[in-house]
C-alpha atoms as a PDB file:
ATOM      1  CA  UNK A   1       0.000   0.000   0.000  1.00  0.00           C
ATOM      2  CA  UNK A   2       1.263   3.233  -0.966  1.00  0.00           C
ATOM      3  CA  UNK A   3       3.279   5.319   1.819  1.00  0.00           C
ATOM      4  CA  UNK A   4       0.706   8.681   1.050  1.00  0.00           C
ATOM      5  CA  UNK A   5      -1.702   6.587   3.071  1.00  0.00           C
ATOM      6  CA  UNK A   6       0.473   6.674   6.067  1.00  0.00           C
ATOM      7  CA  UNK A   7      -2.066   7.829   9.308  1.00  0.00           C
ATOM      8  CA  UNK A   8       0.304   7.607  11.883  1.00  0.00           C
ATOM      9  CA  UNK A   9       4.267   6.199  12.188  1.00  0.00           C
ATOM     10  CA  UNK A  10       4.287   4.919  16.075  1.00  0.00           C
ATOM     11  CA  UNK A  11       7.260   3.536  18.101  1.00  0.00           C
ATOM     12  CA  UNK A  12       6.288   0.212  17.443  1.00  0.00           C
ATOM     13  CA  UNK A  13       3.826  -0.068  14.252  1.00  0.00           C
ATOM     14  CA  UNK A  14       2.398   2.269  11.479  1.00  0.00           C
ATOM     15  CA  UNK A  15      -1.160   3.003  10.799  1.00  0.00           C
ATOM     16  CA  UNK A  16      -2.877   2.931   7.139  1.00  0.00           C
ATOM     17  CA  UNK A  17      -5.635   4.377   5.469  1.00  0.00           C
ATOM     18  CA  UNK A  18      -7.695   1.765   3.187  1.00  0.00           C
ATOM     19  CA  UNK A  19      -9.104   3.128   0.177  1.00  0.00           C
ATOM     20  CA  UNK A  20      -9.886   0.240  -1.970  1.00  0.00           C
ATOM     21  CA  UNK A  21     -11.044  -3.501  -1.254  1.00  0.00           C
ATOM     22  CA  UNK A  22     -13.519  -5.377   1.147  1.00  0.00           C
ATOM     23  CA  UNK A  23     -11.712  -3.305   3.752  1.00  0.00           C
ATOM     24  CA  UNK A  24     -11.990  -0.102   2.555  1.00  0.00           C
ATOM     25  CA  UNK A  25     -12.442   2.758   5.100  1.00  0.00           C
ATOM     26  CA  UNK A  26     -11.015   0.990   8.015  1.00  0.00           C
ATOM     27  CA  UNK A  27      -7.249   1.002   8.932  1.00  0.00           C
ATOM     28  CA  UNK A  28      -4.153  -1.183   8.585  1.00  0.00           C
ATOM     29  CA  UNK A  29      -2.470  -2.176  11.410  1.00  0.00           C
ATOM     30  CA  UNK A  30       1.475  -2.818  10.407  1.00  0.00           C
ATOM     31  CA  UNK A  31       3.309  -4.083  13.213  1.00  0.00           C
ATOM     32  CA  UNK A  32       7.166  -3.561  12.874  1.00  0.00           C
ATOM     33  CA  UNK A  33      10.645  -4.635  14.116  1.00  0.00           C
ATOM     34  CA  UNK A  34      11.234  -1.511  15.937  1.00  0.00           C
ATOM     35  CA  UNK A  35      11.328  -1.938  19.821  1.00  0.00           C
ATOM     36  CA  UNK A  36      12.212   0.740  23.072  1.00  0.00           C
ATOM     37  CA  UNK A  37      14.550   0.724  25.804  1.00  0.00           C
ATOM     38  CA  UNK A  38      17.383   2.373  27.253  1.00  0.00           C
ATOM     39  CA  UNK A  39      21.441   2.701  26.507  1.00  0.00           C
ATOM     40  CA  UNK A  40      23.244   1.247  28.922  1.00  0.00           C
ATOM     41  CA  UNK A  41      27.185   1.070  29.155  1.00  0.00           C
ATOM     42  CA  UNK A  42      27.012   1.478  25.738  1.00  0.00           C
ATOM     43  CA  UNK A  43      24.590  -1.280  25.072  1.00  0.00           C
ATOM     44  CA  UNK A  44      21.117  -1.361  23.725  1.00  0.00           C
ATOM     45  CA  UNK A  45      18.529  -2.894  26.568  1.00  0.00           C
ATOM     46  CA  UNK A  46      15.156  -3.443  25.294  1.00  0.00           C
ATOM     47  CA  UNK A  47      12.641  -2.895  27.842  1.00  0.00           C
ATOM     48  CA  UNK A  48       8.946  -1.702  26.823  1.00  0.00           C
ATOM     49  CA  UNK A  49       8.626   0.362  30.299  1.00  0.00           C
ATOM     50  CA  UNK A  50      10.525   2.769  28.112  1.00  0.00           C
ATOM     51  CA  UNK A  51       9.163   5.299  25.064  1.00  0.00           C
ATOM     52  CA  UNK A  52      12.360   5.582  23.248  1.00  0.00           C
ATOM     53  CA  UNK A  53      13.031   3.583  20.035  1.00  0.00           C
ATOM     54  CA  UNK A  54      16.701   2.147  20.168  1.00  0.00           C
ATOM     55  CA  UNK A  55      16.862  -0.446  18.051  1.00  0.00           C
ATOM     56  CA  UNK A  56      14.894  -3.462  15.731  1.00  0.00           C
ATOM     57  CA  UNK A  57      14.455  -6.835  16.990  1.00  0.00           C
ATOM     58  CA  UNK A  58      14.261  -9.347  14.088  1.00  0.00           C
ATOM     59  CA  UNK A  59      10.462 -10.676  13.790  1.00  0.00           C
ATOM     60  CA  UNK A  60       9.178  -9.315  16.741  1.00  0.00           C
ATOM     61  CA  UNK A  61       6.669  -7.446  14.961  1.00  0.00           C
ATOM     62  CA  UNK A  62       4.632 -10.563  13.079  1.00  0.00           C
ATOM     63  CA  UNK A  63       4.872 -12.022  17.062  1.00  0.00           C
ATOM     64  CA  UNK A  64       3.785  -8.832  18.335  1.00  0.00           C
ATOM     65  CA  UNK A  65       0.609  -8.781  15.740  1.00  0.00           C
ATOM     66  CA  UNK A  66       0.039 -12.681  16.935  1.00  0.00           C
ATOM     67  CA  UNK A  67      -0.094 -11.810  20.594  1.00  0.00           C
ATOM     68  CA  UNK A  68      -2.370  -8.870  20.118  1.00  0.00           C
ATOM     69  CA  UNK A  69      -4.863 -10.951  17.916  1.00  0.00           C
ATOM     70  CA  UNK A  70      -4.890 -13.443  20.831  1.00  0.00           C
ATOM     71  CA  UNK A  71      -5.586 -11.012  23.199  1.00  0.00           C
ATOM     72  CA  UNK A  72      -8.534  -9.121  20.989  1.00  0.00           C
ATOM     73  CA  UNK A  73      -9.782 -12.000  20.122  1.00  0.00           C
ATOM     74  CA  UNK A  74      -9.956 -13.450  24.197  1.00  0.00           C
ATOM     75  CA  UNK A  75     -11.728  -9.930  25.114  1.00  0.00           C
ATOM     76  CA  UNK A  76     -14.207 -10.399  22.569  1.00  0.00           C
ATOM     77  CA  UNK A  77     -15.170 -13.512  24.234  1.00  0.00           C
ATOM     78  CA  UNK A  78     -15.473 -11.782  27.632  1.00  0.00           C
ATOM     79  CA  UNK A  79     -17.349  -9.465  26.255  1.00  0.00           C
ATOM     80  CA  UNK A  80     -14.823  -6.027  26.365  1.00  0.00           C
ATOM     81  CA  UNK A  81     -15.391  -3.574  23.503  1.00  0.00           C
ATOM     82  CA  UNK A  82     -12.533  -2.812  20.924  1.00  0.00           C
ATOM     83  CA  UNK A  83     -11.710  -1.316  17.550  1.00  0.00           C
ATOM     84  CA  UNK A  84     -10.093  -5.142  16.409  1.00  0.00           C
ATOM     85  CA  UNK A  85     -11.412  -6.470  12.881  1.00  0.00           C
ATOM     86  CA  UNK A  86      -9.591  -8.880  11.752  1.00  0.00           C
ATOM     87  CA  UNK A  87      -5.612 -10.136  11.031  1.00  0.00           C
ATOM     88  CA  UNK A  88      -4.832 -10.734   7.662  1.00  0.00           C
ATOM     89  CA  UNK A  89      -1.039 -11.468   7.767  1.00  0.00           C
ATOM     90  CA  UNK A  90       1.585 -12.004  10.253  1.00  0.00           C
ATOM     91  CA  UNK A  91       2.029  -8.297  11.019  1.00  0.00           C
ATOM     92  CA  UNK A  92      -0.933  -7.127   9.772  1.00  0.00           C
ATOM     93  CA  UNK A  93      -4.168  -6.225  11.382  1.00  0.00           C
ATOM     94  CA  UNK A  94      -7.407  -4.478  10.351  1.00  0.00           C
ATOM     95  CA  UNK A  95      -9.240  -2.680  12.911  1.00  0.00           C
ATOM     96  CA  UNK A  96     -11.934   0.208  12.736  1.00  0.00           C
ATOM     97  CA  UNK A  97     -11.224   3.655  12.705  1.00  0.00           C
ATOM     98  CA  UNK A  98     -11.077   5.266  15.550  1.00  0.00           C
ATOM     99  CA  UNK A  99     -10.603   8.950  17.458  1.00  0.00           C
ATOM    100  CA  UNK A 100      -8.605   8.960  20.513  1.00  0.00           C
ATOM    101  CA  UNK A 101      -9.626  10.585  24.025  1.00  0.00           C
ATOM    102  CA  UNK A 102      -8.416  13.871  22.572  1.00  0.00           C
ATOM    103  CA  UNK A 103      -9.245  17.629  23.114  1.00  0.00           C
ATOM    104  CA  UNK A 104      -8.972  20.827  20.734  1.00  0.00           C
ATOM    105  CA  UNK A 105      -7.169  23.754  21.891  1.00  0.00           C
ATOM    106  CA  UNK A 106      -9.520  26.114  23.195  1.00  0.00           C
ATOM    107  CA  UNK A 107      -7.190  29.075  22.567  1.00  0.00           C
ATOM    108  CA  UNK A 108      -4.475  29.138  19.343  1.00  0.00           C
ATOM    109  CA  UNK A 109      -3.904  32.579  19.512  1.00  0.00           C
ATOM    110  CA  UNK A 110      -1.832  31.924  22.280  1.00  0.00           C
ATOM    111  CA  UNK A 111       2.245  30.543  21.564  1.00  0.00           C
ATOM    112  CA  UNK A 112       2.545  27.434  23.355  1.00  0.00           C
ATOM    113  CA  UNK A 113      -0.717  26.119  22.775  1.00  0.00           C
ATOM    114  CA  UNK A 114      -1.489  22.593  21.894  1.00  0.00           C
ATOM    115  CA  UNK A 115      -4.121  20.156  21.583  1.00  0.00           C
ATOM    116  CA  UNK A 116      -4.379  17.146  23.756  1.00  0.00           C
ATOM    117  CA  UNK A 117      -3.931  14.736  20.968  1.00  0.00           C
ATOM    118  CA  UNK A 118      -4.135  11.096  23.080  1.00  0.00           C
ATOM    119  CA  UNK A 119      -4.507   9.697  26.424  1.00  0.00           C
ATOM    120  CA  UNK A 120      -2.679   6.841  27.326  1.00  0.00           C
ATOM    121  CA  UNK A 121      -4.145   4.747  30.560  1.00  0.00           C
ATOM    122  CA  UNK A 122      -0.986   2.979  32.522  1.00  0.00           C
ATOM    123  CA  UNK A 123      -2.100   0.671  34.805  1.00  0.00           C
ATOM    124  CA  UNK A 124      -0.019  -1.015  37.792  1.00  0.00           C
ATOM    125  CA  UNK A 125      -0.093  -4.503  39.584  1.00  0.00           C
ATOM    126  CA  UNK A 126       3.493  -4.047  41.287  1.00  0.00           C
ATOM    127  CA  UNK A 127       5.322  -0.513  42.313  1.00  0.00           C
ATOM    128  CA  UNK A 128       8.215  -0.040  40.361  1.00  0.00           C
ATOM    129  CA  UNK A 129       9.366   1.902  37.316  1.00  0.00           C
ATOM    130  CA  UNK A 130       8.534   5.356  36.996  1.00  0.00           C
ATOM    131  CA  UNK A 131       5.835   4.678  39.766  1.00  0.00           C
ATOM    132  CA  UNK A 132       8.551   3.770  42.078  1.00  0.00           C
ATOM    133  CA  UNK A 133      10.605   6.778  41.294  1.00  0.00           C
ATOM    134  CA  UNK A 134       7.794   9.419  42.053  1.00  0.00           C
ATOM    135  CA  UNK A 135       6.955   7.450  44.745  1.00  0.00           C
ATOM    136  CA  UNK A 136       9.729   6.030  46.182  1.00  0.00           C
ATOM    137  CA  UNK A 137       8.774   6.190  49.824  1.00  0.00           C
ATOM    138  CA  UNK A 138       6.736   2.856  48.877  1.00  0.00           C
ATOM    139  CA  UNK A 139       8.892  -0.193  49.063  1.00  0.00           C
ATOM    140  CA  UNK A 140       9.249  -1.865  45.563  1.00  0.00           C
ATOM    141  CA  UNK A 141       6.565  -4.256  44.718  1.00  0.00           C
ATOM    142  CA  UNK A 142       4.066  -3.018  46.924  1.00  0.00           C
ATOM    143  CA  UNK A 143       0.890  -4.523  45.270  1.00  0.00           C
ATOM    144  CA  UNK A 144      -0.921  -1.592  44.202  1.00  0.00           C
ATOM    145  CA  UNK A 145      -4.089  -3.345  43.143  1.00  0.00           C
ATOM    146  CA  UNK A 146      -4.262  -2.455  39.690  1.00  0.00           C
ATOM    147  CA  UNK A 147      -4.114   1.756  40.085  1.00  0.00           C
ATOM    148  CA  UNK A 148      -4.903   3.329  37.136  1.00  0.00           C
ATOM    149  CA  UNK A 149      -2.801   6.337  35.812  1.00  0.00           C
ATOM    150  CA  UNK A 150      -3.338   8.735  32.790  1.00  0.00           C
ATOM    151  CA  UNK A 151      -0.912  10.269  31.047  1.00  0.00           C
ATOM    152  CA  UNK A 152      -1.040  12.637  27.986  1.00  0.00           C
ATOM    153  CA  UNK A 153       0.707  11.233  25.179  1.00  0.00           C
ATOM    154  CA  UNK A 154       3.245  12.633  22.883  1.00  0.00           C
ATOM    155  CA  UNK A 155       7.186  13.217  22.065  1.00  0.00           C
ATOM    156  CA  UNK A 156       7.224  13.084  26.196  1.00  0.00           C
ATOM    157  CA  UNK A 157       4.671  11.446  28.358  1.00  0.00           C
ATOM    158  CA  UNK A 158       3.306  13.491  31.241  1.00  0.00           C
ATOM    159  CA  UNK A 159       1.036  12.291  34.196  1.00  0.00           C
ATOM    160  CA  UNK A 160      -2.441  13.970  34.233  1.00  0.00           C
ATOM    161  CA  UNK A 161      -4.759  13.845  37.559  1.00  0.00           C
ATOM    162  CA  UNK A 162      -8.520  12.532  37.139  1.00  0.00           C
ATOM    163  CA  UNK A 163      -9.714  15.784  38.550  1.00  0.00           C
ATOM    164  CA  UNK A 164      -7.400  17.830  35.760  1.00  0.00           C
ATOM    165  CA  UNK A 165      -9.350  16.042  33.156  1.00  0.00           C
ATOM    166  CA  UNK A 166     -12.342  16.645  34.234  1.00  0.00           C
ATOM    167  CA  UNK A 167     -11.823  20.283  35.264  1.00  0.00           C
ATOM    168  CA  UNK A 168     -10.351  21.005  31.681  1.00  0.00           C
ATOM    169  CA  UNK A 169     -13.224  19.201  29.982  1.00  0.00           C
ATOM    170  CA  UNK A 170     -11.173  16.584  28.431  1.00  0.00           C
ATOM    171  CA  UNK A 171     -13.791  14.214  29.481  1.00  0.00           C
ATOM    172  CA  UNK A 172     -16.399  14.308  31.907  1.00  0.00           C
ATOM    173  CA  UNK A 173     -17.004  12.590  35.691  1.00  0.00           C
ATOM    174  CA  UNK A 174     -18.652   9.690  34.354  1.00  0.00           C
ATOM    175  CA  UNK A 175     -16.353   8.644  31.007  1.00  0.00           C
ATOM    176  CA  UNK A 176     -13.227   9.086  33.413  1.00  0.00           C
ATOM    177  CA  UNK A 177     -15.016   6.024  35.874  1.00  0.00           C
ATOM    178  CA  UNK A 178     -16.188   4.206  32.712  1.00  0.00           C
ATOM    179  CA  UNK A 179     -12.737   4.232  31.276  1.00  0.00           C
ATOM    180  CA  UNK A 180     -11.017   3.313  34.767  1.00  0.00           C
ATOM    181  CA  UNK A 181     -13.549   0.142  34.964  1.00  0.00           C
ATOM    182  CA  UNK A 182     -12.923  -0.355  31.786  1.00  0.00           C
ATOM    183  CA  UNK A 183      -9.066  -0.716  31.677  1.00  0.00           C
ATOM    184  CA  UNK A 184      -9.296  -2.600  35.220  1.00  0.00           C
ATOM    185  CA  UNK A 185     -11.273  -5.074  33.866  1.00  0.00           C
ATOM    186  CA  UNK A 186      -8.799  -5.358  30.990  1.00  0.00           C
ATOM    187  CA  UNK A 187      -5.910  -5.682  33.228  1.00  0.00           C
ATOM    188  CA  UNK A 188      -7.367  -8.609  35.359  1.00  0.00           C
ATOM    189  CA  UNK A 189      -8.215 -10.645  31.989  1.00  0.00           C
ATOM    190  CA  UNK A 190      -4.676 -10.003  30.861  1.00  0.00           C
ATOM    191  CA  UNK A 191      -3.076 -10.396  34.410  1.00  0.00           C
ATOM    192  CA  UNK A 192      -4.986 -13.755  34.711  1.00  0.00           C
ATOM    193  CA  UNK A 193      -3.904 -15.028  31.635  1.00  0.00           C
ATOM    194  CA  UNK A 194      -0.214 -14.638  32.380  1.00  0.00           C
ATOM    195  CA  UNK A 195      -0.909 -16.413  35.777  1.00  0.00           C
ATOM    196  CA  UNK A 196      -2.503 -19.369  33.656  1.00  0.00           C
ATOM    197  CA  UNK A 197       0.682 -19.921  32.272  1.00  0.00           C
ATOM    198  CA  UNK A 198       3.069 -18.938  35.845  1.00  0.00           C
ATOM    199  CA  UNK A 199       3.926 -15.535  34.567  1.00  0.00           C
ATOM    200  CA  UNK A 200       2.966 -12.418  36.472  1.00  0.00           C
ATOM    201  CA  UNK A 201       2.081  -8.743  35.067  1.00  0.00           C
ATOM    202  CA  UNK A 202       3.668  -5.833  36.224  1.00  0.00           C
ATOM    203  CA  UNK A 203       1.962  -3.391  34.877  1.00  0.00           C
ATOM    204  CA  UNK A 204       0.875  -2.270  31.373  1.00  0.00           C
ATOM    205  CA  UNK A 205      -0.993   0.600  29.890  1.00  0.00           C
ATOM    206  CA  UNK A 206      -3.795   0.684  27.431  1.00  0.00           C
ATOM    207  CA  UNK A 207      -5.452   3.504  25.058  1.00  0.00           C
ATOM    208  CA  UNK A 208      -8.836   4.594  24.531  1.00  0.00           C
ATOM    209  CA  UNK A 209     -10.914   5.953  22.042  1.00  0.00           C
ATOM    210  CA  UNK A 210     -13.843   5.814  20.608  1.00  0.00           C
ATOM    211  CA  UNK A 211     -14.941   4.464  17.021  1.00  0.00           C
ATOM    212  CA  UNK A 212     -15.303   7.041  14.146  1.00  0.00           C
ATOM    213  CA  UNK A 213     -18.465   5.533  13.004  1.00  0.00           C
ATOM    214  CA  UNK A 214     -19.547   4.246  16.339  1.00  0.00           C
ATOM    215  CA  UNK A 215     -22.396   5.661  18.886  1.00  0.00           C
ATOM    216  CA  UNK A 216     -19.540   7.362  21.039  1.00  0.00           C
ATOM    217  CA  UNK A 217     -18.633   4.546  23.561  1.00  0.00           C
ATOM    218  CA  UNK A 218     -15.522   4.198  24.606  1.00  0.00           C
ATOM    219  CA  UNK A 219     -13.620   1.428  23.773  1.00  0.00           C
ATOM    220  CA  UNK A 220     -10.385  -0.417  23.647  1.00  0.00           C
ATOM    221  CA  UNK A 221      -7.866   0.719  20.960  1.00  0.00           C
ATOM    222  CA  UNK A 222      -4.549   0.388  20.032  1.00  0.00           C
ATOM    223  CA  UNK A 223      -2.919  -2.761  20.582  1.00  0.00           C
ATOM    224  CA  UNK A 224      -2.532  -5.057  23.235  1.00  0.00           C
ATOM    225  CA  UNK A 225       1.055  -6.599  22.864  1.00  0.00           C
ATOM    226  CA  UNK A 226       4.385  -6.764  24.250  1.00  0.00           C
ATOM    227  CA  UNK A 227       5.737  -3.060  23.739  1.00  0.00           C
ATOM    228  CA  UNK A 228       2.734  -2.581  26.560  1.00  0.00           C
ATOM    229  CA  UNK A 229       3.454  -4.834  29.227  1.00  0.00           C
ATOM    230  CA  UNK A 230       6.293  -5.811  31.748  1.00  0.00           C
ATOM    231  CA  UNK A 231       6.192  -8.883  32.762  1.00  0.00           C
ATOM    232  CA  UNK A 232       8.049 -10.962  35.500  1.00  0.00           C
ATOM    233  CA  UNK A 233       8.403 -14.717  36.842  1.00  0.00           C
ATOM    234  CA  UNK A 234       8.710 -16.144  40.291  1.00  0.00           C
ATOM    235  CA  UNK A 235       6.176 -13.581  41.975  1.00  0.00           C
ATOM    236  CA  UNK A 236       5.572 -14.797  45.645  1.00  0.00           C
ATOM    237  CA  UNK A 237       3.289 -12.523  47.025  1.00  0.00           C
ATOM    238  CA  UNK A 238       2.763 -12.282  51.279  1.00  0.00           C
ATOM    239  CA  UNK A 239      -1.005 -11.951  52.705  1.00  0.00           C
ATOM    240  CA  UNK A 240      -1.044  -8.454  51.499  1.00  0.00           C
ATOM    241  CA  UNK A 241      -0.109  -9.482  47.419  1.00  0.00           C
ATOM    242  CA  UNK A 242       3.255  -7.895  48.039  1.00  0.00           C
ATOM    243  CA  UNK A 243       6.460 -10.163  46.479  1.00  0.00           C
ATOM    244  CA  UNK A 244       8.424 -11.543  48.774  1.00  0.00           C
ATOM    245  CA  UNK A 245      11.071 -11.573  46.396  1.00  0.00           C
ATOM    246  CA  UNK A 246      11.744  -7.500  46.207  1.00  0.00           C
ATOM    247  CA  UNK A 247      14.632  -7.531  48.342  1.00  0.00           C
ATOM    248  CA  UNK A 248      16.537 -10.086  45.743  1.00  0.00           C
ATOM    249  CA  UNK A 249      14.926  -8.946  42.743  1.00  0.00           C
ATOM    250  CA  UNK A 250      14.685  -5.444  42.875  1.00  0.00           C
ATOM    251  CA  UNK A 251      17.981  -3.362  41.758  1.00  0.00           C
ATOM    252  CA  UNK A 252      17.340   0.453  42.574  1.00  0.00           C
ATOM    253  CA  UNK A 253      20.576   3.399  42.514  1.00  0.00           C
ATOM    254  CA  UNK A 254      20.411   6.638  43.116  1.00  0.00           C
ATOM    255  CA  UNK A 255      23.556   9.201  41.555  1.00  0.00           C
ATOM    256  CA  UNK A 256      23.111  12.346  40.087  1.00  0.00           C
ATOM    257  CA  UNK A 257      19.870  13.128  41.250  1.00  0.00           C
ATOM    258  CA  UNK A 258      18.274  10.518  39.605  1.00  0.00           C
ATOM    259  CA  UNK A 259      16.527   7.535  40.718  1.00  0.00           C
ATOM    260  CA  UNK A 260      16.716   3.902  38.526  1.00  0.00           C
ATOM    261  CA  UNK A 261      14.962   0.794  39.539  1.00  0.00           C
ATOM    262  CA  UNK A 262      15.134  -2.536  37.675  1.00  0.00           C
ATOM    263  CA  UNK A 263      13.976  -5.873  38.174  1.00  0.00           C
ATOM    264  CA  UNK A 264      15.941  -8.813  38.367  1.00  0.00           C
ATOM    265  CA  UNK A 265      13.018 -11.207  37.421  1.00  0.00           C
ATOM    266  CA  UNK A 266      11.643  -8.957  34.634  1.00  0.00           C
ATOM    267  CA  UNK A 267      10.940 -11.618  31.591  1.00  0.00           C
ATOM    268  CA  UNK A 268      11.995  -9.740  28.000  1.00  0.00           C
ATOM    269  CA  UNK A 269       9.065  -9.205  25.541  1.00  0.00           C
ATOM    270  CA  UNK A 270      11.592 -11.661  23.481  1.00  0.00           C
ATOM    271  CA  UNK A 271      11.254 -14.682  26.471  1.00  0.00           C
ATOM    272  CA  UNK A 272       7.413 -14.304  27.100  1.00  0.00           C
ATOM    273  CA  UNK A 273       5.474 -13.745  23.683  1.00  0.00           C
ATOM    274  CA  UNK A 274       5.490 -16.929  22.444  1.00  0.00           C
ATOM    275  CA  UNK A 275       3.714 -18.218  25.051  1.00  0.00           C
ATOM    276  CA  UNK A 276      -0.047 -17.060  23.623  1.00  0.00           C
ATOM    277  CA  UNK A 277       1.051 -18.456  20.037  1.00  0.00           C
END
């Protein structure tokens, strides 16, 4: 398909217009090779708890494409509303068009101003990444329940309060607690499904939108796949769902002013995707 019908060029896939064929109208889903993480020492470390692109890794997108159409395909059955269509190669996807949680500037005149263009829902089993590091009077791998955070999306990710959203007019009381329910009960079908096979979800984070063509509910969009979750094995957790494990699995440093945190028992996307194949 020609490049002029590029949508959208993410960190991880790129988004197509269809004009022609059974499929017209909708979009193409093309999951790539590319894959985020950090520099360290000089070396690439893939990690998707990170938003920078820093390398490819070799067929991860048709696996990538296979674990999301499990997972669309599982929360159809349960019943959990989503933009997914159909996959019609290994790194290809169809899925309805949709608009995400977005608001226009209300004044352009001003410089500086900018739309909020997406809304990115990060949700977390386990306290550790950047959770950890705002929060770091919590002791790593406090079990946090599920908490849901939202963040504006963009070139840099920043946290946005439930109240700020709602204040602004980005959405409204009642689509901020149907999208919180929503992505909840999305992170217990995925959590549980990693526990089926003795895995254990860290956290993830999900996007919402809703469907051009739909009657304005909001629904699952995106992708569910590797570049969203962190995953980990040998999770023991005490009476209170805390791991055990935290004092020999968690790595944190602080130099510089800055605060790291890593986990020891973190599975790569690599090690855990083949799993739902």
């Amino acid at each position: 398909m020609a490049e002029k019908n590029l949508v959208y060029r993410g960190k991880s896939k790129d988004v197509f217009n269809i004009t022609e064929g059974a499929y017209a109208g909708k979009y193409r889903f093309v999951f790539t090779d590319r894959a985020t993480g950090y520099i360290e020492n000089g070396k690439i470390v893939f990690d998707p708890g990170y938003d920078t692109v820093v390398g490819d890794i070799p067929g991860k997108g048709a696996v990538a494409c296979r674990f999301a159409t499990h997972f669309f395909k599982l929360l159809k059955e349960k019943g959990i509303p989503s933009h997914y269509i159909d996959t019609i190669k290994d790194n290809e996807m169809i899925v309805e068009p949709a608009i995400p949680l977005s608001m226009a500037v209300e004044s352009p005149e001003f410089p500086g101003s900018a739309p909020l263009s997406n809304l990115e829902f990060t949700w977390r089993n386990n306290a550790t990444g950047s959770f950890w590091r705002r929060y770091p009077f919590v002791k790593p791998c406090k079990n946090l329940h599920k908490v849901v955070e939202v963040w504006t999306k963009g070139d840099s990710d920043i946290l946005i309060t439930m109240e700020a959203l709602e204040a602004t007019g980005a959405m409204s009381k009642d689509e901020i607690a149907q999208s919180v329910e929503l992505v909840k009960n999305i992170a217990e079908i995925v959590s549980n499904e990693f526990t089926s096979k003795n895995l254990h979800v860290i956290d993830g984070k999900f996007e919402l939108g809703r469907l051009k063509y739909g009657d304005g509910k909001i629904v699952l969009i995106d992708e569910i796949s590797p570049d969203v979750l962190r995953v980990c094995k040998g999770y023991y957790p005490d009476k209170n769902g805390d791991c055990d494990l935290y004092k020999q699995c968690t790595v944190t440093k602080f130099a510089d002013g800055k605060k790291t945190i890593k986990n020891r028992n973190q599975v790569s996307a690599a090690d855990f995707v083949n799993i739902f194949l």
